[in-house]
Protein backbone atom coordinates (compact mmCIF):
# COMPACT_ATOMS: atom_id res chain seq x y z
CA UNK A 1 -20.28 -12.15 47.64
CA UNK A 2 -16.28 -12.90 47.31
CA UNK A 3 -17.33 -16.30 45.30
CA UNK A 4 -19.45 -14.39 42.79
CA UNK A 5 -16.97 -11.57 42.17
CA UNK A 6 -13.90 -14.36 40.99
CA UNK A 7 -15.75 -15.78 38.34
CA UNK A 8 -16.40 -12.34 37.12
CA UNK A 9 -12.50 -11.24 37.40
CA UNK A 10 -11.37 -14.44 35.74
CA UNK A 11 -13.88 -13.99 32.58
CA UNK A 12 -12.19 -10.24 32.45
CA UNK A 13 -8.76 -11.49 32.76
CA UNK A 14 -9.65 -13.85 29.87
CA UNK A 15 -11.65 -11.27 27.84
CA UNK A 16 -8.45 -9.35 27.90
CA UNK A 17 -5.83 -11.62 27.19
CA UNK A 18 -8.14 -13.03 24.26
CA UNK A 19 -9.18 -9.90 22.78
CA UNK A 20 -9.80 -9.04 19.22
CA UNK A 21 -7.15 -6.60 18.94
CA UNK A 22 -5.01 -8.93 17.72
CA UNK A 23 -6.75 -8.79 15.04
CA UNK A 24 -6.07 -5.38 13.88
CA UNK A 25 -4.41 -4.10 10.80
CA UNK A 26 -0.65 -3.47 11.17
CA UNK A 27 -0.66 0.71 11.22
CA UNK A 28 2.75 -0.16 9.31
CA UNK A 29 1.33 -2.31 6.84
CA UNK A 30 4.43 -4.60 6.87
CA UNK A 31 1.20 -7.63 6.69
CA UNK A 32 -0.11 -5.81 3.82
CA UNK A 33 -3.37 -5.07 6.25
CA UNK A 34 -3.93 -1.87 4.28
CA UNK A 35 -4.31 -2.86 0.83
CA UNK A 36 -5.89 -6.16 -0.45
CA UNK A 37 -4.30 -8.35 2.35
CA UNK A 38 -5.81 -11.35 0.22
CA UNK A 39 -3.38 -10.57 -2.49
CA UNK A 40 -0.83 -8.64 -1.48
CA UNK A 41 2.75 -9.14 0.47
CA UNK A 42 4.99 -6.58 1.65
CA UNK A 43 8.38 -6.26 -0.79
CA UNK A 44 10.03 -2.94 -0.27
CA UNK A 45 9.84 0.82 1.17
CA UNK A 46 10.14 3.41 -1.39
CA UNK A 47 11.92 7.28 -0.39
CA UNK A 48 11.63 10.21 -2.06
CA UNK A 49 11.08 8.41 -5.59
CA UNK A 50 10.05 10.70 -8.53
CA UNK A 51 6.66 9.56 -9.75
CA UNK A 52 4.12 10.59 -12.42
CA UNK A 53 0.51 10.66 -10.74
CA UNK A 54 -2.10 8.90 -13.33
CA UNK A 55 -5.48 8.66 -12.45
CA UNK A 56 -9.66 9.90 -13.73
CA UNK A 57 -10.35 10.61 -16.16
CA UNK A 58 -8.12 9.04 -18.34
CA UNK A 59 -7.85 5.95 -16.25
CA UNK A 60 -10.02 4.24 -14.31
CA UNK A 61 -7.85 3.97 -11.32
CA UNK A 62 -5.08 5.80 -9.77
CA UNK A 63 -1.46 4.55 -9.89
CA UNK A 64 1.67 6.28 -10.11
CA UNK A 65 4.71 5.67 -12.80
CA UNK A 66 8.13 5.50 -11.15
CA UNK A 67 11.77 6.02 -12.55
CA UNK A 68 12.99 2.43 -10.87
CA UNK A 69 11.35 -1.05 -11.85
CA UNK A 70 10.04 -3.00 -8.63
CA UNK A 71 11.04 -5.22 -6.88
CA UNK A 72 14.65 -4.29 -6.92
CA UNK A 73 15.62 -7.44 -5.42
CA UNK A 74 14.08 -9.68 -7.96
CA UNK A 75 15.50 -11.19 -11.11
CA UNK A 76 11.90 -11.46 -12.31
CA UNK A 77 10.11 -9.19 -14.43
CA UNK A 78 10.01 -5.66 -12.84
CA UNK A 79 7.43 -3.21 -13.06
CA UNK A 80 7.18 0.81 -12.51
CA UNK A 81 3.35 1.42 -12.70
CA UNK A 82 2.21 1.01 -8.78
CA UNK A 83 -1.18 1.26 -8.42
CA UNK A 84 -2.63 3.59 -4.93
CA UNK A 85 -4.20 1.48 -2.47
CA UNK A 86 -7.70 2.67 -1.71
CA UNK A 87 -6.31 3.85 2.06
CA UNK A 88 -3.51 6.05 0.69
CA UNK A 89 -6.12 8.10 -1.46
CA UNK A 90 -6.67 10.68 0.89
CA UNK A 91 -3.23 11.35 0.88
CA UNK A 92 -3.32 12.63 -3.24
CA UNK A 93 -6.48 14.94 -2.84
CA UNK A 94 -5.99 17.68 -4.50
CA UNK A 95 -3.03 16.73 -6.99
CA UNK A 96 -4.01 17.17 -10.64
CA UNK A 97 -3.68 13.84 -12.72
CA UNK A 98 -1.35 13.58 -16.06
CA UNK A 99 -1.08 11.66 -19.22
CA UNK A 100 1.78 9.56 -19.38
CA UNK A 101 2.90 9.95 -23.20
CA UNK A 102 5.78 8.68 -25.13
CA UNK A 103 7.55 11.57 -26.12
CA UNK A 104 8.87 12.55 -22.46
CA UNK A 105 7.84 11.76 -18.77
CA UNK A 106 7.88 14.43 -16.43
CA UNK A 107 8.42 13.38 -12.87
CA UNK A 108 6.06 16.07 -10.81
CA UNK A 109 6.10 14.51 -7.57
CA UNK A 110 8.22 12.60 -4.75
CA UNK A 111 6.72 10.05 -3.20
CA UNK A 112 7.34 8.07 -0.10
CA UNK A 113 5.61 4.34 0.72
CA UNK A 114 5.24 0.52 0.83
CA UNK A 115 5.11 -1.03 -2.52
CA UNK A 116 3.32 -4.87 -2.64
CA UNK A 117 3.45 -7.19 -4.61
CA UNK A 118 0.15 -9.53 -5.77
CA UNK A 119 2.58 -12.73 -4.41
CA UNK A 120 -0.07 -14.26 -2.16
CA UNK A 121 -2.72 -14.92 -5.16
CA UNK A 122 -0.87 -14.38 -8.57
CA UNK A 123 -2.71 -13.23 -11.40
CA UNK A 124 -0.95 -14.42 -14.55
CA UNK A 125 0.38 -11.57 -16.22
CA UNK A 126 3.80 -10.42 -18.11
CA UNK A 127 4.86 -7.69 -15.25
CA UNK A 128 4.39 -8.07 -11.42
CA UNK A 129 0.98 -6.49 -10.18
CA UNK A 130 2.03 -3.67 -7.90
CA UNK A 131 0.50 -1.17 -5.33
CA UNK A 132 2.18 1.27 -2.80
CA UNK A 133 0.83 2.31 0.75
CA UNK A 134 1.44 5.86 0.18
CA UNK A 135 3.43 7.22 3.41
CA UNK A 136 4.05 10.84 1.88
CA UNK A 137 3.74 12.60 -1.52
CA UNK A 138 4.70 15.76 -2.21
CA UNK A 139 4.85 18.45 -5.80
CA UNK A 140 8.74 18.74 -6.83
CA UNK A 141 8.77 22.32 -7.35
């Protein structure tokens, strides 16, 4: 009986050691796990930033505008339209969409989050493609 049973424990030990949680996406999304991993690196976390929500009808997506140009740290081209990763969505239910005209942004909201950057796979473009992992967004009242 004892020589059956330490086969059995080793193949566990094994089965543990070599399990597939490794695999798992980073809850942080510092690997960019959360949004388009096949694309996307981590650059920067965003606090409290003002932002403009965009989204349906008027575009086919959602994204946000932003006062600052990401990434701060570059001497690149910089961008302020970061478009909402498909597992942050959740987290704008409820908030009403607006048009982003020329004759004066209001900033309605504060949001919180990862932005990243399309550095993995470049598409060739004039500004950097951006998302954010939104963390928190809230109305400025």
């Amino acid at each position: 009986m004892k020589r059956r049973t330490i086969p059995w424990v080793i193949a566990l030990f094994f089965l543990a050691a070599f399990s597939c949680d490794k695999n798992k996406p980073d809850p942080e999304c510092k690997d960019a796990s959360c949004c388009h991993p096949e694309y996307n690196e981590y650059v920067e976390y965003i606090m409290d930033e003002p932002a403009l929500l965009m989204g349906p009808p008027q575009f086919s997506n959602w994204a946000i505008r932003v006062t600052t140009g990401y990434p701060t740290g570059s001497n690149n081209a910089k961008s302020n339209l970061l478009d909402i990763c498909e597992s942050s969505l959740d987290k704008i239910q409820g908030f009403v969409p607006e048009i982003d005209t020329a004759q004066g942004v209001i900033y309605r909201y504060r949001v919180s989050g990862k932005v990243l950057s399309d550095v993995k796979n470049p598409r060739l473009v004039a500004t950097p493609l951006l998302s954010i992992s939104i963390d928190k967004i809230e109305k400025i009242k």
